[in-house]
C-alpha atoms as a PDB file:
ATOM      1  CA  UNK A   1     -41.521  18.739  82.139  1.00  0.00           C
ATOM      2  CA  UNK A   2     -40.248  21.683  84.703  1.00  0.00           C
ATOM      3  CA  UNK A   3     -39.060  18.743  86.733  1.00  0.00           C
ATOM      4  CA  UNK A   4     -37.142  17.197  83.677  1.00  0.00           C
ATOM      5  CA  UNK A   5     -35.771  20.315  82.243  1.00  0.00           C
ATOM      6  CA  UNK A   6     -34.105  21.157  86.065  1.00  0.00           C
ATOM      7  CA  UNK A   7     -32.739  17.893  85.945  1.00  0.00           C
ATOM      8  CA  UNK A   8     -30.927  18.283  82.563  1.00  0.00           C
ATOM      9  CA  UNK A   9     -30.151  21.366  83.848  1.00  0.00           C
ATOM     10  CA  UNK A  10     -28.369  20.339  86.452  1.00  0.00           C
ATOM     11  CA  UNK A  11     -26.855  17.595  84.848  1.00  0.00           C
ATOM     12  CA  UNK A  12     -25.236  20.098  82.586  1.00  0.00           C
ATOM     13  CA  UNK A  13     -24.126  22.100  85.702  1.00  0.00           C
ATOM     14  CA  UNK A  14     -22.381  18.987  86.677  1.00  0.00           C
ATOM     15  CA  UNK A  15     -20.597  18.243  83.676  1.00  0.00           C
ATOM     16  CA  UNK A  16     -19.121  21.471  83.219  1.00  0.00           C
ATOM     17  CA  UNK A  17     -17.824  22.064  86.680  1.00  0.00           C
ATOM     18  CA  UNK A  18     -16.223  18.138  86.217  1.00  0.00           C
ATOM     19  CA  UNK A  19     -15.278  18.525  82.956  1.00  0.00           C
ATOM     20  CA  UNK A  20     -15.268  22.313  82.017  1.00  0.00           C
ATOM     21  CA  UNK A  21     -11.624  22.707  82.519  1.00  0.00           C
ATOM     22  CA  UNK A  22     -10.619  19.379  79.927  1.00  0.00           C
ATOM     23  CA  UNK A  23     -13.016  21.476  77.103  1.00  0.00           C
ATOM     24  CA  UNK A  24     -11.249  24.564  77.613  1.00  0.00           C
ATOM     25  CA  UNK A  25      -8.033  22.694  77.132  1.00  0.00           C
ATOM     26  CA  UNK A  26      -9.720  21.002  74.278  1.00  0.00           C
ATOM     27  CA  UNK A  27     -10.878  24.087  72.449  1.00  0.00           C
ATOM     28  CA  UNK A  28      -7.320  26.298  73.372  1.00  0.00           C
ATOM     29  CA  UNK A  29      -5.930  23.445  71.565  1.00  0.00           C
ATOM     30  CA  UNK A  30      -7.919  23.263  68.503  1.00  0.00           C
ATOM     31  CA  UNK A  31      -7.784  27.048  68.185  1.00  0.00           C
ATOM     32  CA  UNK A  32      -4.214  26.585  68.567  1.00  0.00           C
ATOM     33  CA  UNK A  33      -3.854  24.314  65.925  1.00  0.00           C
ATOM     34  CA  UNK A  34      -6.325  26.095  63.798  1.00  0.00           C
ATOM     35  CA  UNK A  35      -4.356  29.587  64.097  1.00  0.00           C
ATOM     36  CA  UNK A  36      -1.002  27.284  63.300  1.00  0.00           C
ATOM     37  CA  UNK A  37      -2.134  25.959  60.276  1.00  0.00           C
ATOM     38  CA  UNK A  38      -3.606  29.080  59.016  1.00  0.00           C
ATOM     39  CA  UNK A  39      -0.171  30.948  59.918  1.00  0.00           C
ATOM     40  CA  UNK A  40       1.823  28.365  58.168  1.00  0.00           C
ATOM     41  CA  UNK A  41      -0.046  28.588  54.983  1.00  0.00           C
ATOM     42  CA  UNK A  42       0.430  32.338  55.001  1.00  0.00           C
ATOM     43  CA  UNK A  43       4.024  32.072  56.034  1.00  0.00           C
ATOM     44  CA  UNK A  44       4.535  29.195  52.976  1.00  0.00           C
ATOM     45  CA  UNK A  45       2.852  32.033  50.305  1.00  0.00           C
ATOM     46  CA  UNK A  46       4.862  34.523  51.892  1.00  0.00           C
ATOM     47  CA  UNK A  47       7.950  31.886  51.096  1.00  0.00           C
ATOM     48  CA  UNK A  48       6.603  31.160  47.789  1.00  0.00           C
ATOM     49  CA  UNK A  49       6.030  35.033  46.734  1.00  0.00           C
ATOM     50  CA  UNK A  50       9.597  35.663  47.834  1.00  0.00           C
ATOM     51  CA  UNK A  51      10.971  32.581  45.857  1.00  0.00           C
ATOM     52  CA  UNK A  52       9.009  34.125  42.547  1.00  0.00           C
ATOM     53  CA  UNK A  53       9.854  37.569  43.286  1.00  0.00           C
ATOM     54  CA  UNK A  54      13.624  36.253  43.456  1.00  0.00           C
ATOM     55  CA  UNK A  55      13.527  34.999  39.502  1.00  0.00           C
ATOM     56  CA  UNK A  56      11.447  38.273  39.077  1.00  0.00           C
ATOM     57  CA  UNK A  57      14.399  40.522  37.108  1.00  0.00           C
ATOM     58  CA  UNK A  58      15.814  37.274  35.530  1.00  0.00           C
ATOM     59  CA  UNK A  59      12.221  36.617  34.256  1.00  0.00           C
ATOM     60  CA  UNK A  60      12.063  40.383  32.935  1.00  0.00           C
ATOM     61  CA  UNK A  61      15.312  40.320  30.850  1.00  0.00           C
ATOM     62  CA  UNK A  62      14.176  36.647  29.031  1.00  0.00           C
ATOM     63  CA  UNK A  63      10.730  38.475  28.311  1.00  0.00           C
ATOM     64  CA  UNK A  64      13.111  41.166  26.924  1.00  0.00           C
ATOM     65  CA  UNK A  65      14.750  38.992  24.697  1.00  0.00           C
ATOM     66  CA  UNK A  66      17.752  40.036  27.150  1.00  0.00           C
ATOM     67  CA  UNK A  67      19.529  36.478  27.873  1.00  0.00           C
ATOM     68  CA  UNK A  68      22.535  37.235  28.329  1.00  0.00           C
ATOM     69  CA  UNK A  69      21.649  39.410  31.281  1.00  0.00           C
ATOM     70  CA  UNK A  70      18.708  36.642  32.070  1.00  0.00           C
ATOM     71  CA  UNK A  71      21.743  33.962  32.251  1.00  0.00           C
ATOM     72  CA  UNK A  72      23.503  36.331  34.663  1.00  0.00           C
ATOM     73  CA  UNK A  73      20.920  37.027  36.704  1.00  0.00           C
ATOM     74  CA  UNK A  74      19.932  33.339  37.281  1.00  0.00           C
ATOM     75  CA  UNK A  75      23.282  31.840  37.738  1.00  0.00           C
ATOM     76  CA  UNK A  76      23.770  34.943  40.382  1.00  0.00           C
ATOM     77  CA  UNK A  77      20.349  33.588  42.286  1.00  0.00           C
ATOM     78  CA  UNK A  78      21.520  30.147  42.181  1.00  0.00           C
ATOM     79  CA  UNK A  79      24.782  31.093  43.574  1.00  0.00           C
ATOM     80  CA  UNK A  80      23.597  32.588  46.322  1.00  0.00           C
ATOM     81  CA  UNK A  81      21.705  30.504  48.036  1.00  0.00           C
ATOM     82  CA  UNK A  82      18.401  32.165  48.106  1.00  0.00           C
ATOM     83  CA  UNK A  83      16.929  29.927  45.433  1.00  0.00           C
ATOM     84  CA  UNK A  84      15.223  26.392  47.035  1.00  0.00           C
ATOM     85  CA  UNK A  85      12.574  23.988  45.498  1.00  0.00           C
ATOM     86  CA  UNK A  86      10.703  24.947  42.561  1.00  0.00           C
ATOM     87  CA  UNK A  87      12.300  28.825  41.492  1.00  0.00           C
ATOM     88  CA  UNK A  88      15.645  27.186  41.798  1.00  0.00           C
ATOM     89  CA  UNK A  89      14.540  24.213  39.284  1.00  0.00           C
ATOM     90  CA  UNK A  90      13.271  27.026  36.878  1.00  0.00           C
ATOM     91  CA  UNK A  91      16.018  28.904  37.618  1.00  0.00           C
ATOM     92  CA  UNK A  92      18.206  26.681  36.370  1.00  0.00           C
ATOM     93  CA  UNK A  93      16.253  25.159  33.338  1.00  0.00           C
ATOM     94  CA  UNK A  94      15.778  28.478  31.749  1.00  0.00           C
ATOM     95  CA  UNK A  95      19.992  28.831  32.488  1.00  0.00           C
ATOM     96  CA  UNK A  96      20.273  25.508  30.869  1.00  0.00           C
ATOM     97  CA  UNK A  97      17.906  26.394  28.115  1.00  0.00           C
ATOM     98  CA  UNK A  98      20.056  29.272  27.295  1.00  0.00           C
ATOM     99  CA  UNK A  99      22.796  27.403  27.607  1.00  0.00           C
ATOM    100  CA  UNK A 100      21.610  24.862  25.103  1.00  0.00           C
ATOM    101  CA  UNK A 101      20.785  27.291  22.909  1.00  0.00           C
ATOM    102  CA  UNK A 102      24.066  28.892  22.564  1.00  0.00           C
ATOM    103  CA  UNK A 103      25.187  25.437  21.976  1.00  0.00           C
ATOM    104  CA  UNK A 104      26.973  25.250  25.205  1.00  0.00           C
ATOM    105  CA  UNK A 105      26.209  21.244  25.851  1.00  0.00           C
ATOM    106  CA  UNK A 106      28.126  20.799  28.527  1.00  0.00           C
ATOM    107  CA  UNK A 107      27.113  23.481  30.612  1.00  0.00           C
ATOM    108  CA  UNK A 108      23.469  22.912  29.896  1.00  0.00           C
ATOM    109  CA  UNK A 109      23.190  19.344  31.071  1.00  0.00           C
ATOM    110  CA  UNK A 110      24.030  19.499  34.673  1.00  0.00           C
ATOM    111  CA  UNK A 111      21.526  22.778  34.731  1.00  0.00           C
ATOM    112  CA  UNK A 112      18.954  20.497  33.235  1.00  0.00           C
ATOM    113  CA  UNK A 113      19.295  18.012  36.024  1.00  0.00           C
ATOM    114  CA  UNK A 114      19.434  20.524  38.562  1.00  0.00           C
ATOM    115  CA  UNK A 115      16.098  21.476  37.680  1.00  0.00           C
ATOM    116  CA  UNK A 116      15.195  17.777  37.299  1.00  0.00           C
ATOM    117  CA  UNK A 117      16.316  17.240  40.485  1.00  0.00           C
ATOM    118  CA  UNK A 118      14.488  20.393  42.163  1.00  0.00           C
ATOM    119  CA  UNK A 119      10.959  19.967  40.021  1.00  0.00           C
ATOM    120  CA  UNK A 120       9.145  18.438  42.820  1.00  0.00           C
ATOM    121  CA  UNK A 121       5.913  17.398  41.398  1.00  0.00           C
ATOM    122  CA  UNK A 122       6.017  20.580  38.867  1.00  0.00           C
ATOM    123  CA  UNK A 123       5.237  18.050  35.427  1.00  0.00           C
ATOM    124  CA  UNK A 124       5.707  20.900  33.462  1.00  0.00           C
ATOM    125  CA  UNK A 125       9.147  21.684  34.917  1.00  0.00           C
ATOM    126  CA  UNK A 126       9.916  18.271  35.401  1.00  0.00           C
ATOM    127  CA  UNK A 127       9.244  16.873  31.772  1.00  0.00           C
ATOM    128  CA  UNK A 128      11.086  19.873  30.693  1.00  0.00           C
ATOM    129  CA  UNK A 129      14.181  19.507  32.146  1.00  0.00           C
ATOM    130  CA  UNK A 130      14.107  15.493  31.746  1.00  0.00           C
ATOM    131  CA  UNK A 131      13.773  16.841  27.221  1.00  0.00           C
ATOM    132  CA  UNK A 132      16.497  19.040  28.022  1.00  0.00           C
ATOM    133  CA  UNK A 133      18.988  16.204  29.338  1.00  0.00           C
ATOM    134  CA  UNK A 134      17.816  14.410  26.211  1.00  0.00           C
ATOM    135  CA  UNK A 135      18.697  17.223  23.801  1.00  0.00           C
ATOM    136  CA  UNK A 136      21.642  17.520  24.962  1.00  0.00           C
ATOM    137  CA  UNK A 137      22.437  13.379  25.166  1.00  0.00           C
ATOM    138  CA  UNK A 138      21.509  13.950  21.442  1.00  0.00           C
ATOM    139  CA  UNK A 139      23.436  16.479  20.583  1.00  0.00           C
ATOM    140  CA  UNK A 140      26.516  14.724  21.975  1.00  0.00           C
ATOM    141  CA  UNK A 141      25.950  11.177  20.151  1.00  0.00           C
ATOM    142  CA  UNK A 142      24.908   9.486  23.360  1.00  0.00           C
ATOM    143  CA  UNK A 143      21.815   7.887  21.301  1.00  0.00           C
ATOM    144  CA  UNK A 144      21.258   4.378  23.709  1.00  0.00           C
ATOM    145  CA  UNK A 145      21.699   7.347  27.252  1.00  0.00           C
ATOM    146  CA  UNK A 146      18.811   9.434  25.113  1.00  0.00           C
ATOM    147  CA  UNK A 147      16.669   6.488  24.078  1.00  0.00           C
ATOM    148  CA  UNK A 148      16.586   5.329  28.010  1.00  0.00           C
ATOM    149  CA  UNK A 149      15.596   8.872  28.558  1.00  0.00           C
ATOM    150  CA  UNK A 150      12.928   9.792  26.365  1.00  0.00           C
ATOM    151  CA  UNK A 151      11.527   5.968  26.966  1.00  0.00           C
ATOM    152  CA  UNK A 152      11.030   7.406  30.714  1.00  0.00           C
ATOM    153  CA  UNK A 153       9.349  10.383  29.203  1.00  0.00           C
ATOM    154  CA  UNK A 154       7.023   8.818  27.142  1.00  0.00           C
ATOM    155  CA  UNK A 155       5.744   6.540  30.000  1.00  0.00           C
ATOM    156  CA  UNK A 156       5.555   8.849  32.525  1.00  0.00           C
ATOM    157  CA  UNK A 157       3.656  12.380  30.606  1.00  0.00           C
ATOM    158  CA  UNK A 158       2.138  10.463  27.688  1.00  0.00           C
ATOM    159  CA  UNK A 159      -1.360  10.089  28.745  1.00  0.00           C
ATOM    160  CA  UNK A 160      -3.172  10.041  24.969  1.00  0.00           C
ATOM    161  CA  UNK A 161      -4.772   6.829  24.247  1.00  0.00           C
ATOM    162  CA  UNK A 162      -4.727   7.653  20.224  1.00  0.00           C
ATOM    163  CA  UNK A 163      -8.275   5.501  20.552  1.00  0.00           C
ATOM    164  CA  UNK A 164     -10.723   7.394  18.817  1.00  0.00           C
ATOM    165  CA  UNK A 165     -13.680   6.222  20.465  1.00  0.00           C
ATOM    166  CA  UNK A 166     -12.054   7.583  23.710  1.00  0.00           C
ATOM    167  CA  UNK A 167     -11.306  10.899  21.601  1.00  0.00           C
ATOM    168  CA  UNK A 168     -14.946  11.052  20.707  1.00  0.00           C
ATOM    169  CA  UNK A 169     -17.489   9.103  22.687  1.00  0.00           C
ATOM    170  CA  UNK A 170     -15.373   9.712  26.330  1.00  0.00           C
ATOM    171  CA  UNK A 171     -12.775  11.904  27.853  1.00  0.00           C
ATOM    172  CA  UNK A 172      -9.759  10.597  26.555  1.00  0.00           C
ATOM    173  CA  UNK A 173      -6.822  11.525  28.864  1.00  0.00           C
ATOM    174  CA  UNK A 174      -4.668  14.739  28.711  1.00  0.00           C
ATOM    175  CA  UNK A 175      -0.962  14.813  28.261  1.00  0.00           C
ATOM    176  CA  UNK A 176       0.798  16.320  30.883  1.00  0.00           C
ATOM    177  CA  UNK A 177       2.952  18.259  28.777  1.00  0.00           C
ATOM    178  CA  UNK A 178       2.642  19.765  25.635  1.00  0.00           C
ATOM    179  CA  UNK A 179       6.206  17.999  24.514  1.00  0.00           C
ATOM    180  CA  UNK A 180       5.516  14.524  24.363  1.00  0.00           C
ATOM    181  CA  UNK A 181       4.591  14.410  20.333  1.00  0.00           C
ATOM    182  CA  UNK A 182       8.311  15.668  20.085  1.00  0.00           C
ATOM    183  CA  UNK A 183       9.683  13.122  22.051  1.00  0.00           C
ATOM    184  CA  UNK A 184       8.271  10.296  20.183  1.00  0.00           C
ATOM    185  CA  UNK A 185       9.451  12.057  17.191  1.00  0.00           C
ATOM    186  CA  UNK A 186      13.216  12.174  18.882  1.00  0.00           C
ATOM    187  CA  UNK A 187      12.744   8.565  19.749  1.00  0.00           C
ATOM    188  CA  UNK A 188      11.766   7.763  16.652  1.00  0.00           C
ATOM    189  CA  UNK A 189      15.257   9.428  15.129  1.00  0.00           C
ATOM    190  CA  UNK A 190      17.158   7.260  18.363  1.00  0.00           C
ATOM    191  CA  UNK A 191      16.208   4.084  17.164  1.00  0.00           C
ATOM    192  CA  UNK A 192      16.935   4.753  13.692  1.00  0.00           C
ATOM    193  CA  UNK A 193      20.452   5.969  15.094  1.00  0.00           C
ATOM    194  CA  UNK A 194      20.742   2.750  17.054  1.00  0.00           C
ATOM    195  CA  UNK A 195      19.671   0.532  14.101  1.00  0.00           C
ATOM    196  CA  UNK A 196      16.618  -0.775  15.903  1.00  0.00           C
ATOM    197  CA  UNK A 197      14.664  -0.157  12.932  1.00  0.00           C
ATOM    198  CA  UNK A 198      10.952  -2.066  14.220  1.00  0.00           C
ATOM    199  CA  UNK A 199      11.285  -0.029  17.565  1.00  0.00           C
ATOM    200  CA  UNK A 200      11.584   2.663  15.470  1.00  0.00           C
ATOM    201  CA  UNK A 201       8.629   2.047  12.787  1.00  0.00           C
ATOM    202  CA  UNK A 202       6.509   1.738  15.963  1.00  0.00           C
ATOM    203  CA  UNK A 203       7.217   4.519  17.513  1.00  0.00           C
ATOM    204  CA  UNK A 204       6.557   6.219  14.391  1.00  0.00           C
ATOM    205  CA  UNK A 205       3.432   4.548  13.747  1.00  0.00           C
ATOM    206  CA  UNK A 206       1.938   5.141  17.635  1.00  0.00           C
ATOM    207  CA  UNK A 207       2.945   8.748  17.234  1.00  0.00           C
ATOM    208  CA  UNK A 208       1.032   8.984  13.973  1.00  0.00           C
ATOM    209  CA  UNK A 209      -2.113   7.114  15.784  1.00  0.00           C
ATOM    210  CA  UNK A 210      -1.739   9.116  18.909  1.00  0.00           C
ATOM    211  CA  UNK A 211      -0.469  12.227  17.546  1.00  0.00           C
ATOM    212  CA  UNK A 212      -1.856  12.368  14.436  1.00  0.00           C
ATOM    213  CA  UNK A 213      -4.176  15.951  15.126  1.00  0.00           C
ATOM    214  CA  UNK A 214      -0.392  17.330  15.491  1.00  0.00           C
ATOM    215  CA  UNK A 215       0.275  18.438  11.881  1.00  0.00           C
ATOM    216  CA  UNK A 216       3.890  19.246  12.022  1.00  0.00           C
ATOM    217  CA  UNK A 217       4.704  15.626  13.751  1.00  0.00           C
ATOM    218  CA  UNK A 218       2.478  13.214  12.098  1.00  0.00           C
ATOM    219  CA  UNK A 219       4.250  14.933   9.000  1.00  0.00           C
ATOM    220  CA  UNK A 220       7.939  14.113   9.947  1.00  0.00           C
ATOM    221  CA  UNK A 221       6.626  10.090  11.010  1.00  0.00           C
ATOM    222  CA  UNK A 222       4.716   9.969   7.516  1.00  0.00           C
ATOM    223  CA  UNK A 223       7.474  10.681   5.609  1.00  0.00           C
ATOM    224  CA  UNK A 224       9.536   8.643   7.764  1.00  0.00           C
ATOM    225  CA  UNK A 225       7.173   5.469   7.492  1.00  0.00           C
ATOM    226  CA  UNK A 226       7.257   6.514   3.561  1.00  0.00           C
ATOM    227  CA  UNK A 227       3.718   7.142   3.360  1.00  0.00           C
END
């Protein structure tokens, strides 16, 4: 056993001094890498606690019921440059949201797509702004530019099955955004516009299978489907 153990031993010894240099290289490398990933992800919060601390007085005068001031201070963010991925698509929905509000269409839109464009994989921002562009196609009489819209929106953040046994007996999938019930309910009204009545009774019928925990839109398609 002595015998075997100074064996190993020396093996060991000869490893090292033939290969001891390569693991130090090895490990410096991995520690390097280690330290650089660690440092990025600190510099990226850094990044991302400036970006939020940017929309931090715009943010202040909305709470405030301010939005004048809000509008100001966002479109003053956005104009200079400091603004990039996600704060400069909220940035510019709550602008367009203002916008929107004080009936300012045409202003509004291209801040919705701005944010659109700038959501990343936010599907809170993103559904948002996509609602917003469809307002506002709405608003203007654009009904077959809205339909194609809030078609896309539908697909892509309605996850509800409306199947009770999956409401029930499983886990029946979550929406993505709180807005989707609405934009049946708008899709619903685009149809009608466009005289495609059955795409329209089916939308209003899904929403009222899907939807139809959601009092204040299962209402609207009832009366709509004359029930």
């Amino acid at each position: 056993m002595a015998n075997e153990s100074t064996t190993n031993n020396s093996e060991l010894k000869d490893f090292f001094v033939t290969h001891g240099a390569k693991i130090a290289i090895v490990l410096v490398v991995i520690m390097a890498i280690v330290v650089g990933v660690v440092q990025y992800r600190e510099y990226r919060q850094g990044a991302l606690d400036a970006q939020a601390e940017n929309l931090g007085l715009g943010m202040t005068y909305l709470y405030a019921g301010e939005k004048d001031s809000a509008l100001a201070e966002f479109e003053s963010k956005m104009n200079s440059g400091k603004l990039e991925g996600l704060a400069l698509a909220k940035a510019a929905l709550y602008s367009a949201n203002i916008k929107y509000e004080n009936n300012d269409f045409d202003a509004a839109e291209p801040l919705f797509q701005k944010a659109l464009d700038n959501a990343g994989s936010s599907a809170l921002v993103r559904s948002a702004a996509m609602h917003g562009i469809a307002s506002v196609k709405m608003e203007k009489g654009d009904y077959t530019a809205a339909a194609g819209l809030l078609e896309k929106f539908v697909s892509e953040f309605g996850k509800r099955t409306g199947d009770l046994q999956d409401r029930y007996e499983k886990d029946e999938p979550v929406d993505e955004t709180p807005m989707v019930a609405d934009a049946m309910w708008k899709l619903t009204l685009v149809y009608d516009k466009l005289g495609q009545a059955d795409k329209a009774k089916a939308t209003a019928e899904r929403l009222l299978k899907v939807y139809g925990d959601n009092m204040q839109f299962a209402d609207k398609a009832s009366k709509f489907l004359g029930k």
